[in-house]
N, C-alpha and C. Protein backbone atom coordinates (compact mmCIF):
# COMPACT_ATOMS: atom_id res chain seq x y z
N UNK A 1 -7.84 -0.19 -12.28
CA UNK A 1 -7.92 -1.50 -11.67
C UNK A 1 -9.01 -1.54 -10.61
N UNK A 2 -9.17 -0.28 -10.03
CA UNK A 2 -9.87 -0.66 -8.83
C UNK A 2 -11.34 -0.38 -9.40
N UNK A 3 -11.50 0.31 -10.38
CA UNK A 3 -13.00 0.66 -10.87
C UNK A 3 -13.42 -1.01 -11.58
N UNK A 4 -12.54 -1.39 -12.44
CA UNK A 4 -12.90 -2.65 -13.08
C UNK A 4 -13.33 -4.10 -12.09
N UNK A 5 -12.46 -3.80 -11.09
CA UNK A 5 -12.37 -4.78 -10.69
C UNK A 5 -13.15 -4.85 -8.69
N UNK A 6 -14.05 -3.67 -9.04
CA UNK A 6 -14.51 -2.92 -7.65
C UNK A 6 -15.26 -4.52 -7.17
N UNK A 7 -15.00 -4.83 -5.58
CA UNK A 7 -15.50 -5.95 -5.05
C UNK A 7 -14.86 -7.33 -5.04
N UNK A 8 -13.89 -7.04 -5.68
CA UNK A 8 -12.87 -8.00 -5.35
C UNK A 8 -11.53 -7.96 -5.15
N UNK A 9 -10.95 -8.89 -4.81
CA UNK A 9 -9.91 -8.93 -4.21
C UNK A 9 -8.66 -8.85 -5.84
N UNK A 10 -7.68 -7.63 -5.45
CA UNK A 10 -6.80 -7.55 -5.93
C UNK A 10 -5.39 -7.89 -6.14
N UNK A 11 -4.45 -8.52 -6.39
CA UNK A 11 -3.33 -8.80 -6.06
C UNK A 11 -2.49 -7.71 -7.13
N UNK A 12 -1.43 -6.75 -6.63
CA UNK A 12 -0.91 -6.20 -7.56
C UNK A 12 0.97 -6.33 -7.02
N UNK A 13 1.57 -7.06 -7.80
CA UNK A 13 3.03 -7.24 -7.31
C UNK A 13 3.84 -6.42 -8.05
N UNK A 14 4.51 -5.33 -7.15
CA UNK A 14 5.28 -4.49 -7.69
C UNK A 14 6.93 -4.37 -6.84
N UNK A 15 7.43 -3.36 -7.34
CA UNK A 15 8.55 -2.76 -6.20
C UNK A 15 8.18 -1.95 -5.18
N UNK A 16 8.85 -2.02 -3.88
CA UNK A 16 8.72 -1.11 -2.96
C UNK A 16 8.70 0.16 -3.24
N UNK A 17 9.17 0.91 -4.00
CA UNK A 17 8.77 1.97 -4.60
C UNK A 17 7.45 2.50 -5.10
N UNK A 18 6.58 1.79 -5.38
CA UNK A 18 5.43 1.70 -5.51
C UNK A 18 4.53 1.67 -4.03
N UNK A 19 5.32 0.82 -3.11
CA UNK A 19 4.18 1.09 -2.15
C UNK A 19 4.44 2.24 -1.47
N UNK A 20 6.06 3.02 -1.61
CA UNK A 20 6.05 3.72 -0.87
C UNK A 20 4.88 5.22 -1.50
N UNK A 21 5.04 5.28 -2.87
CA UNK A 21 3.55 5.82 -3.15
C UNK A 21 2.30 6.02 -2.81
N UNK A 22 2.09 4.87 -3.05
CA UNK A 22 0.77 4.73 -2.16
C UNK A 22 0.84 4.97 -0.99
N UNK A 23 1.18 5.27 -0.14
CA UNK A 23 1.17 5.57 1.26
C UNK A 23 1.06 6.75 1.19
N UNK A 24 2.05 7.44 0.34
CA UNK A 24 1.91 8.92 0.28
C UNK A 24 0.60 9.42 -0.58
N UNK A 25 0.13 8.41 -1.50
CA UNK A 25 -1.40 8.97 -1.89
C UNK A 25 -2.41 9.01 -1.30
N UNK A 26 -2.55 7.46 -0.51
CA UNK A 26 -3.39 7.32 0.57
C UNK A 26 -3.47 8.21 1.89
N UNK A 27 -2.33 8.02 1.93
CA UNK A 27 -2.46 9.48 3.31
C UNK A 27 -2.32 10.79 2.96
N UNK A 28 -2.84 10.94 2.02
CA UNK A 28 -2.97 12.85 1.21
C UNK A 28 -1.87 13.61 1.19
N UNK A 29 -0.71 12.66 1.24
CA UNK A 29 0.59 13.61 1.25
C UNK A 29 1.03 13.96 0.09
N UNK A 30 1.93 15.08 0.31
CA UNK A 30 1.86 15.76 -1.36
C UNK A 30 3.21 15.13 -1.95
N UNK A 31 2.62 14.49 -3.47
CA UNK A 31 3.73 13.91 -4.39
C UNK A 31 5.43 14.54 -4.82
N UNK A 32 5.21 15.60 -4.23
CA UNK A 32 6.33 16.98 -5.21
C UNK A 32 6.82 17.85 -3.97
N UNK A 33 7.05 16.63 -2.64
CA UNK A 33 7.94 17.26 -1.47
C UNK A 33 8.05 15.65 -0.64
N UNK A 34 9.09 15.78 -0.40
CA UNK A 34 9.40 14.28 0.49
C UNK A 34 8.98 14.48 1.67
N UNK A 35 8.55 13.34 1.78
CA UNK A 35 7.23 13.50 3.27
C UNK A 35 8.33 13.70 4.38
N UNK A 36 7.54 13.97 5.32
CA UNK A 36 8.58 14.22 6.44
C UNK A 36 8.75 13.19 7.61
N UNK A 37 8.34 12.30 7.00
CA UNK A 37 8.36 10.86 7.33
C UNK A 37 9.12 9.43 6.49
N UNK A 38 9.16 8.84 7.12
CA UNK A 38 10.68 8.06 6.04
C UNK A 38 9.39 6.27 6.24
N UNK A 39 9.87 5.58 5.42
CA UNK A 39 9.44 4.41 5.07
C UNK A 39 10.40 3.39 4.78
N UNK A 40 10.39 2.43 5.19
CA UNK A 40 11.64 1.78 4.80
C UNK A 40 10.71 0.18 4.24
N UNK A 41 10.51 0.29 3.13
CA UNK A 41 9.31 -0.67 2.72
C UNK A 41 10.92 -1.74 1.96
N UNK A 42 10.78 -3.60 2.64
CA UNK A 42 11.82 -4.25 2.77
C UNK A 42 10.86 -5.00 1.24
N UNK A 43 11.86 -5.72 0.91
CA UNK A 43 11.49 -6.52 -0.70
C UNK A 43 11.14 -8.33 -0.11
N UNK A 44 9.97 -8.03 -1.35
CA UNK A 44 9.11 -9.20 -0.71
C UNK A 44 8.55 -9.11 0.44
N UNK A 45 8.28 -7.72 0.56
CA UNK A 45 6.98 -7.95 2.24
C UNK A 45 5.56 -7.78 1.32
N UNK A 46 4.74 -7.88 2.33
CA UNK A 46 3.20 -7.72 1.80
C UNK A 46 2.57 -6.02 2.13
N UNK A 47 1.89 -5.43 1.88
CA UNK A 47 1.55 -4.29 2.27
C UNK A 47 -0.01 -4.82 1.61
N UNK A 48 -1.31 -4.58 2.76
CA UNK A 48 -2.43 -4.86 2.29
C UNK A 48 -3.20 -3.31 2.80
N UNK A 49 -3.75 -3.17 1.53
CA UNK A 49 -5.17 -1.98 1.74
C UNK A 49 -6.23 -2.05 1.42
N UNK A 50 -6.91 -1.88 2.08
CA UNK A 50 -8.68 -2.34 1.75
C UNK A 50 -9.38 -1.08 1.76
N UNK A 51 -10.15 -1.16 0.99
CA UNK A 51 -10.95 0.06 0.22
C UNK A 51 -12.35 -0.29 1.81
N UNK A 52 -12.98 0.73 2.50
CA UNK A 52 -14.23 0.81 2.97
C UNK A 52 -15.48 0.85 2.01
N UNK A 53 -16.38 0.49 3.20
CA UNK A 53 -17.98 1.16 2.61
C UNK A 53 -18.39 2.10 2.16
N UNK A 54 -17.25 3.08 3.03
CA UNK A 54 -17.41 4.70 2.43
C UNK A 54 -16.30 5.05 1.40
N UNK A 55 -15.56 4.29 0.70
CA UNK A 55 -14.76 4.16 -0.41
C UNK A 55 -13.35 5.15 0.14
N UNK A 56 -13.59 5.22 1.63
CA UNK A 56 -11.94 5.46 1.92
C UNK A 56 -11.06 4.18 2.21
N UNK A 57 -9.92 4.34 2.55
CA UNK A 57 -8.81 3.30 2.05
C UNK A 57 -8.15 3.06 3.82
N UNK A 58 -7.93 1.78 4.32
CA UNK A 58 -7.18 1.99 5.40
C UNK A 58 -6.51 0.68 4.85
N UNK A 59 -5.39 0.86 5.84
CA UNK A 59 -3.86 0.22 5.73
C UNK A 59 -4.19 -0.71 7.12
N UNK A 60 -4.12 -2.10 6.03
CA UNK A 60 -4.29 -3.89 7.29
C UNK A 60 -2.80 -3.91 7.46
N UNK A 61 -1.91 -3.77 6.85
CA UNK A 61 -0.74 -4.33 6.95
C UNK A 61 0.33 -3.71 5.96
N UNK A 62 1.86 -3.31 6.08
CA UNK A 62 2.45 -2.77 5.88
C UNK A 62 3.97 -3.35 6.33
N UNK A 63 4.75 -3.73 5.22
CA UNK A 63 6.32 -4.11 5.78
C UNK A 63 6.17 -5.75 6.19
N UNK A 64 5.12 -6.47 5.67
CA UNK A 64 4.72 -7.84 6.41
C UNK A 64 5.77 -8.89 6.16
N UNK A 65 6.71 -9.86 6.71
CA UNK A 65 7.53 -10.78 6.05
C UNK A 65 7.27 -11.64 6.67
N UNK A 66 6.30 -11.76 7.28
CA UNK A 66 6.04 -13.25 8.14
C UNK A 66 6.25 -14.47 7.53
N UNK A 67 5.36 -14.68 5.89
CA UNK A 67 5.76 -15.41 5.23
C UNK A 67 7.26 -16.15 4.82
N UNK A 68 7.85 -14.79 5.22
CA UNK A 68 8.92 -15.47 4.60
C UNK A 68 9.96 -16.22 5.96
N UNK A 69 9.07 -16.38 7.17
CA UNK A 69 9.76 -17.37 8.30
C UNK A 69 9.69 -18.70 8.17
N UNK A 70 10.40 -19.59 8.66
CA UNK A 70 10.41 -20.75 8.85
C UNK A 70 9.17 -21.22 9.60
């Protein structure tokens, strides 16, 4: 997705399970030991990551439910 679609904006809607992945890929943590850090990623939040200039990855937002306020 990200090679095809390099330079634009992505939307990918999944389960929290998925983002909790990515966090652990993005931050080089290893897949095949539970981080030693806990995540509590809530359903229906937003989690946004933006790829750099130098094609590393930082984290805008994480756990977001603003949307879902009045």
């Amino acid at each position: 997705m990200i090679r095809k679609y390099e330079g634009k904006t992505i939307v990918i809607v999944c389960h929290g399970g998925v983002i909790d992945c990515s966090i652990q890929y993005f931050l080089g943590l290893n897949a095949f030991e539970m981080p030693k850090v806990g995540f509590r990623t809530d359903q229906i939040s937003i989690t946004h990551w933006s790829m750099q200039e130098d094609k590393t990855w930082s984290l805008i937002k994480y756990n977001d439910a603003r949307h879902l306020e009045e």
